[in-house]
Structure formats: C-alpha cells, structure tokens
C-alpha atoms as a PDB file:
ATOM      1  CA  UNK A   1     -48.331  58.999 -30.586  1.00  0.00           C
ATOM      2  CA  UNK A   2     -45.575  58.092 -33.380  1.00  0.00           C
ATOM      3  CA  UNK A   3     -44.693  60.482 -35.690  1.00  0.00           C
ATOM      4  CA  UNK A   4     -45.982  59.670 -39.478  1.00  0.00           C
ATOM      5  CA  UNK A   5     -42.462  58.508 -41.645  1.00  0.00           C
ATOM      6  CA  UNK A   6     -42.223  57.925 -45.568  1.00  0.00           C
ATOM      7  CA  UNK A   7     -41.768  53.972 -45.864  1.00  0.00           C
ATOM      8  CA  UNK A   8     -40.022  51.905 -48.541  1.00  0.00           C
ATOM      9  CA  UNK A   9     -43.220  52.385 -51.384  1.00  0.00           C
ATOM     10  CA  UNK A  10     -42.775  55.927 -50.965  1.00  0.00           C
ATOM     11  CA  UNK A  11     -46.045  56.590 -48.991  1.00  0.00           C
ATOM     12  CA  UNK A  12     -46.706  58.256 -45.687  1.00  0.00           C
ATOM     13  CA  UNK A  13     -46.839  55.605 -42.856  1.00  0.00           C
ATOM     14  CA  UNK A  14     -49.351  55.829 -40.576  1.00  0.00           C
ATOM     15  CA  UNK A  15     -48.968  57.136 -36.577  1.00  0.00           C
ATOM     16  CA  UNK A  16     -51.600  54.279 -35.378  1.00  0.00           C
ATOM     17  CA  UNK A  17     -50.923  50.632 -35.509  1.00  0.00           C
ATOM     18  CA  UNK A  18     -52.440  48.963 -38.310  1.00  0.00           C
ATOM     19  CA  UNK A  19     -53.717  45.202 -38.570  1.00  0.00           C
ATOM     20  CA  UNK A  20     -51.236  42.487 -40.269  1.00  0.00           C
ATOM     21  CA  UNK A  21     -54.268  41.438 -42.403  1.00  0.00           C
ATOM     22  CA  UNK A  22     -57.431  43.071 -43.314  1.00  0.00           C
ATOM     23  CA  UNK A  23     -60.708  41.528 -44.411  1.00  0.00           C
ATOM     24  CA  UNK A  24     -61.806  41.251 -47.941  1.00  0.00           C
ATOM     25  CA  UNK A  25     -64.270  43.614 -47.160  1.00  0.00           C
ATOM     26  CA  UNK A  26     -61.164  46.618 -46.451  1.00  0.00           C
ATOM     27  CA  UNK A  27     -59.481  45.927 -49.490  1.00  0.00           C
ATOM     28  CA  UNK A  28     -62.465  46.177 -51.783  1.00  0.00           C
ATOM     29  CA  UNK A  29     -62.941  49.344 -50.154  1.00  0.00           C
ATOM     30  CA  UNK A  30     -59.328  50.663 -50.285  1.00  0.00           C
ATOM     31  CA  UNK A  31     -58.868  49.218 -53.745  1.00  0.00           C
ATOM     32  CA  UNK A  32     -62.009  50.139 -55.038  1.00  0.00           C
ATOM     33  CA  UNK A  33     -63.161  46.958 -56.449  1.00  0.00           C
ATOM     34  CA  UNK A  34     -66.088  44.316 -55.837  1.00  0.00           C
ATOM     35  CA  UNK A  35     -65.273  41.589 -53.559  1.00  0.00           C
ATOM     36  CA  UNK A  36     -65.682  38.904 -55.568  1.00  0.00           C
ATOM     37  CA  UNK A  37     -62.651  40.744 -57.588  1.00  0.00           C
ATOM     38  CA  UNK A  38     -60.128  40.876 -54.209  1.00  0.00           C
ATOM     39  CA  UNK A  39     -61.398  37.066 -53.866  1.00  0.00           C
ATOM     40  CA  UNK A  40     -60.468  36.130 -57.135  1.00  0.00           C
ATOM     41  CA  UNK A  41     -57.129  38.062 -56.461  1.00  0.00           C
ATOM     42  CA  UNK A  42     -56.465  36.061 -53.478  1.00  0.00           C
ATOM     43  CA  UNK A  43     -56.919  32.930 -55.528  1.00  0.00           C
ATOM     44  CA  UNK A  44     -54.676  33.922 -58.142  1.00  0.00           C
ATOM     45  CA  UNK A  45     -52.021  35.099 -55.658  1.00  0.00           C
ATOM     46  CA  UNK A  46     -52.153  38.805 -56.922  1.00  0.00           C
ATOM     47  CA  UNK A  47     -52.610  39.704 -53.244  1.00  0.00           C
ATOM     48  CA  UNK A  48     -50.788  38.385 -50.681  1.00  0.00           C
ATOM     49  CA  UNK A  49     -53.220  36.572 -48.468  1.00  0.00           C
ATOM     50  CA  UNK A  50     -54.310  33.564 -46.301  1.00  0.00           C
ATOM     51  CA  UNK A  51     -57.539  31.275 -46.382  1.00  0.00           C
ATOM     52  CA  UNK A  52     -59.049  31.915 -42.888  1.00  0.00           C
ATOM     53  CA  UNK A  53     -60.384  27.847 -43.183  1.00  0.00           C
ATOM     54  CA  UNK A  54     -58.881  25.875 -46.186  1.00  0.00           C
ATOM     55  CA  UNK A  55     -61.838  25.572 -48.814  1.00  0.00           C
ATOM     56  CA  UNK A  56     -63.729  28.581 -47.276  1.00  0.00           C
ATOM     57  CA  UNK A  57     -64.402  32.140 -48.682  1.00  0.00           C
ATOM     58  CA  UNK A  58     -62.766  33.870 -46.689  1.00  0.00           C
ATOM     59  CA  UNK A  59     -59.310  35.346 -46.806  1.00  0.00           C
ATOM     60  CA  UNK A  60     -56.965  37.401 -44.494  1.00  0.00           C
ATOM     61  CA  UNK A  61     -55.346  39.777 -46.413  1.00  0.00           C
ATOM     62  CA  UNK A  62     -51.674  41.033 -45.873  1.00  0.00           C
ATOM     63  CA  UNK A  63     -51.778  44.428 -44.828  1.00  0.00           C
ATOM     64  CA  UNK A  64     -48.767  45.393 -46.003  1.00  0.00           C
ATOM     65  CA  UNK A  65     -48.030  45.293 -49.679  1.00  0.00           C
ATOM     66  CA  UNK A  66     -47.685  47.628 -52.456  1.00  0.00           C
ATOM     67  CA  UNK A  67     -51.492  46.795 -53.974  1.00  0.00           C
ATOM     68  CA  UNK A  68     -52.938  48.130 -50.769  1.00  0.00           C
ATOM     69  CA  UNK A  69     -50.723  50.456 -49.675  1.00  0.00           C
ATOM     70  CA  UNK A  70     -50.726  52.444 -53.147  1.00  0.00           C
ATOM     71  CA  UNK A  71     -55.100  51.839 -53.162  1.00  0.00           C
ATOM     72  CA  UNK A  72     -57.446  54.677 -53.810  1.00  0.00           C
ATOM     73  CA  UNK A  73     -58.830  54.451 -50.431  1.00  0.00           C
ATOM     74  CA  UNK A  74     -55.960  53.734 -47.902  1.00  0.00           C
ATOM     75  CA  UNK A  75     -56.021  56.970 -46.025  1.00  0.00           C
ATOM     76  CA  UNK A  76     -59.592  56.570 -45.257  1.00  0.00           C
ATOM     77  CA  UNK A  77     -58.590  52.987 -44.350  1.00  0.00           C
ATOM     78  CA  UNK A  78     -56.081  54.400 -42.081  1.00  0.00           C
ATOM     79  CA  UNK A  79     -58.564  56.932 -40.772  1.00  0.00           C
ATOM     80  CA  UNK A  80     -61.119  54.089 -39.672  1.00  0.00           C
ATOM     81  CA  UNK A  81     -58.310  52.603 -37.792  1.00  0.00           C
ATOM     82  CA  UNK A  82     -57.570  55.540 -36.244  1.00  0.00           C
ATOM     83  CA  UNK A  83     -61.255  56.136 -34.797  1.00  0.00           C
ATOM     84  CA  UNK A  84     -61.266  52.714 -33.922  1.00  0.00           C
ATOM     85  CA  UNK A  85     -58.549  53.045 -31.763  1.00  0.00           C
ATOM     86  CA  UNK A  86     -59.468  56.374 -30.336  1.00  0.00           C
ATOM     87  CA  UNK A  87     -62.668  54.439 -28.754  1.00  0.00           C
ATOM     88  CA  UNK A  88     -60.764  51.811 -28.009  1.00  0.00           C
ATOM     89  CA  UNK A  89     -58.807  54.200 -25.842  1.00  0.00           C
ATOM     90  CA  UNK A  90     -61.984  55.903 -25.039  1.00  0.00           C
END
C-alpha cells in the first residue's frame, strides 16, 4: 500500500488509486451540490471535464483539480474508492 503524501493543493493524497474522471454523480456528492449544478459547471468550464458523447448529458469529470480536491465530501469519496478496491481485491 502507498503511503498517504501532502500534494501541490495542500491536501492529503490518497494511498489507493483514484479514477482520472469521476461521474457527475461523485462530484455532486463531494461538492455538495445538485447535479444539474456540476452539469451546468461543466458547460461553463468551471470544472474541468469531458462530454462522454458530444450533445449528451453526460460528462467525465477530471479527477484531479482544486474544486474537487478541496470539496466537502472528498474523503468519503476517497473512502468509497477504497472499499471498492478492497472487494475488488477480495
């Protein structure tokens, strides 16, 4: 297991590997907000992310960027990823 560092926003970096980009549905959780809000964010370019299909709904979501990173939530975001990978391991 890799050992937890500081990274360049100042915040603890987490000892399992995380996704490049989440799903609208993380961010609303880690950020706290409804998803039509992280959608509109997308669109706007607030958060750094990626249409999944060009004139769809859906967005990938850079993992890595100060607005998630710094949300509310992310250590429970980082927690789910860590059970997810324990079962993975099983």
């Amino acid at each position: 297991m890799k050992a937890s560092t500081i990274n360049s926003h100042g915040k603890l970096e987490p000892d399992v590997p995380l996704p490049d980009y989440i799903k609208v549905t993380h961010a609303a959780k880690i950020l706290q907000l409804p998803p039509e809000v992280i959608r509109k964010y997308c669109h706007e370019g607030i958060l750094e992310a990626k249409r999944n299909n060009p004139g769809s709904g859906m967005w990938r979501i850079k993992t890595k960027q100060p607005t998630i990173l710094n949300g509310e939530s992310w250590g429970e975001f980082v927690d789910y990823c860590r059970r997810k990978q324990e079962k993975f391991r099983g």
